[in-house]
Protein backbone atom coordinates (compact mmCIF):
# COMPACT_ATOMS: atom_id res chain seq x y z
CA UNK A 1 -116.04 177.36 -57.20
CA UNK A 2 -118.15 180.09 -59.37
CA UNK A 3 -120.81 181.54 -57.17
CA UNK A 4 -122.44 184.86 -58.67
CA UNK A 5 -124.28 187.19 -55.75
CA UNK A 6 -126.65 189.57 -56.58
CA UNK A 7 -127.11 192.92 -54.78
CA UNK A 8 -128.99 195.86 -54.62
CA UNK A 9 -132.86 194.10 -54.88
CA UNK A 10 -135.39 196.30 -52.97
CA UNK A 11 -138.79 197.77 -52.74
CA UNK A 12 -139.40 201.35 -55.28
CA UNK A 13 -142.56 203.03 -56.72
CA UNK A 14 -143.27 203.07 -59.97
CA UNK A 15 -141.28 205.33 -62.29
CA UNK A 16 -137.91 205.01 -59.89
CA UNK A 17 -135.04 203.60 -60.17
CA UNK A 18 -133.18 200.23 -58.92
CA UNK A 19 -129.03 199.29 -59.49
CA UNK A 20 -128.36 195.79 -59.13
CA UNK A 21 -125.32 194.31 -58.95
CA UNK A 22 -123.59 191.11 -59.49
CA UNK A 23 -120.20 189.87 -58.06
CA UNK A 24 -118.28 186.32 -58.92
CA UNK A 25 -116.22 185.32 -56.69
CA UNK A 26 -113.57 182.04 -58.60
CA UNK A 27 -113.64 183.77 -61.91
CA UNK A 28 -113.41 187.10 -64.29
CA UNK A 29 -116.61 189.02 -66.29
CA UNK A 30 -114.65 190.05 -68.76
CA UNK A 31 -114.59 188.20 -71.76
CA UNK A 32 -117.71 186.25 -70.64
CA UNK A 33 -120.81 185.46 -71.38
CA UNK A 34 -122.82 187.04 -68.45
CA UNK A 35 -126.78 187.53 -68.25
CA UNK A 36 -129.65 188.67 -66.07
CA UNK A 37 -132.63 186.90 -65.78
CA UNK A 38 -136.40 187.44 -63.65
CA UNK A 39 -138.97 185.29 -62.49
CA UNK A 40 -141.88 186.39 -61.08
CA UNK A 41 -144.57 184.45 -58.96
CA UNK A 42 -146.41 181.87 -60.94
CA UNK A 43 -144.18 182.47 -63.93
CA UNK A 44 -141.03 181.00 -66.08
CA UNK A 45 -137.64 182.55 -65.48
CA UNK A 46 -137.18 184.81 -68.65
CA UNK A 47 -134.29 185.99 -70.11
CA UNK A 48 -134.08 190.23 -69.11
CA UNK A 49 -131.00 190.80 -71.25
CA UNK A 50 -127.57 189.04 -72.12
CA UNK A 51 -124.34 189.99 -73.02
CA UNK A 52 -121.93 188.51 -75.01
CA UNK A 53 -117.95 187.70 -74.50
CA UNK A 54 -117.77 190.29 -77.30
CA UNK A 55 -119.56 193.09 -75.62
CA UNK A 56 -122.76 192.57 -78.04
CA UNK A 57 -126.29 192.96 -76.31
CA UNK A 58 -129.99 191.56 -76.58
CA UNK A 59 -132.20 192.61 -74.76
CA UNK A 60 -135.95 191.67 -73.76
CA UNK A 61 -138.55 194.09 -75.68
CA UNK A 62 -140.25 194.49 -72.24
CA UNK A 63 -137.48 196.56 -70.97
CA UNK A 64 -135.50 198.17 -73.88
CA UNK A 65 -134.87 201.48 -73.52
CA UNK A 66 -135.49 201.17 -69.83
CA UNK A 67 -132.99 199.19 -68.24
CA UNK A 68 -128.94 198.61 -69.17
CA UNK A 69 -126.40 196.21 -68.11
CA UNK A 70 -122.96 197.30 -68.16
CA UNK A 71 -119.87 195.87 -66.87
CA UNK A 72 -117.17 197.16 -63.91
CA UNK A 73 -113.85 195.17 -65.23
CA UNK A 74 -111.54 196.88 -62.65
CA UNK A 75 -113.57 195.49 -59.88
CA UNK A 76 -115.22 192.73 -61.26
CA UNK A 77 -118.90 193.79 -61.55
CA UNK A 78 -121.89 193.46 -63.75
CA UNK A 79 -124.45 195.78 -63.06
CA UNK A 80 -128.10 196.45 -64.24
CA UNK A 81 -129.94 199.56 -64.15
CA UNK A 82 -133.36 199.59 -64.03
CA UNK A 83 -135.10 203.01 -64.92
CA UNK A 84 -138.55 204.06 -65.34
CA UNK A 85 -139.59 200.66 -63.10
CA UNK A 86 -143.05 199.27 -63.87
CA UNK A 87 -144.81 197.05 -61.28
CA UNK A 88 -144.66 194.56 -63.83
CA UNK A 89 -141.01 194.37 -63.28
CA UNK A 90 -141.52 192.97 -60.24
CA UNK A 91 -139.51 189.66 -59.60
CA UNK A 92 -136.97 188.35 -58.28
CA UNK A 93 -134.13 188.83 -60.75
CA UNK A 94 -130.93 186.59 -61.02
CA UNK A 95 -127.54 186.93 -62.60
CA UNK A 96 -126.46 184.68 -65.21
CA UNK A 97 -122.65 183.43 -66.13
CA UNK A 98 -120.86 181.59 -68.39
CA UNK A 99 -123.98 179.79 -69.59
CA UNK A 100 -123.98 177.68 -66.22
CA UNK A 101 -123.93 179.60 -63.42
CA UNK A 102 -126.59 181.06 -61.13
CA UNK A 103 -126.92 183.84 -58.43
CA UNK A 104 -129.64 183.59 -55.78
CA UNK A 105 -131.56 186.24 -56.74
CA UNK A 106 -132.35 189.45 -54.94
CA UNK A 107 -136.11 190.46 -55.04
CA UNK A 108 -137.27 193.17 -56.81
CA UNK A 109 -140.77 194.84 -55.81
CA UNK A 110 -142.23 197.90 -57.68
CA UNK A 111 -145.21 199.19 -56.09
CA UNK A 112 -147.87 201.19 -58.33
């Protein structure tokens, strides 16, 4: 069983800073397709950026330049950093693998 958790959600002020993380327990990052994803209230679940098995990027135009996803291979970690926050980042973001599986989400609140 594949179950990604994400970590690291949390209330900040606009302008700071936020890590997230995502672990997956039953399987391996590396040389997968892994993504992260945000819904906020009243909204669709959009796409915040993916990566490739091949290490190749896309990311949203909202938050290029801002944020960056980067993978821990050693210990098994995908992790998003989220600079220069915006209060319209606020949602509750997910992590994405494999094209099929789906975190929980952890809440992210950016206060203005």
């Amino acid at each position: 069983q594949v179950q990604p958790v994400e970590l690291g959600g949390g209330l900040v002020q606009a302008g700071g800073s936020l890590r997230l993380s995502c672990a997956a327990s039953g399987s391996t990052f590396k040389g997968n397709a892994v993504g992260w994803y945000r819904q906020a209230p009243g909204k669709q679940r959009e796409l915040v950026v993916f990566m490739r098995s091949n290490g190749n990027t896309n990311y949203a135009d909202s938050v290029k330049g801002r944020f960056t996803i980067s993978q821990d291979s050693a210990r098994n970690i995908v992790y998003l950093q989220m600079n220069s926050l915006k209060p319209e980042d606020t949602a509750v973001y997910y992590c994405h693998f494999k094209y099929v599986y789906w975190g929980q989400g952890t809440q992210v609140t950016v206060s203005s």
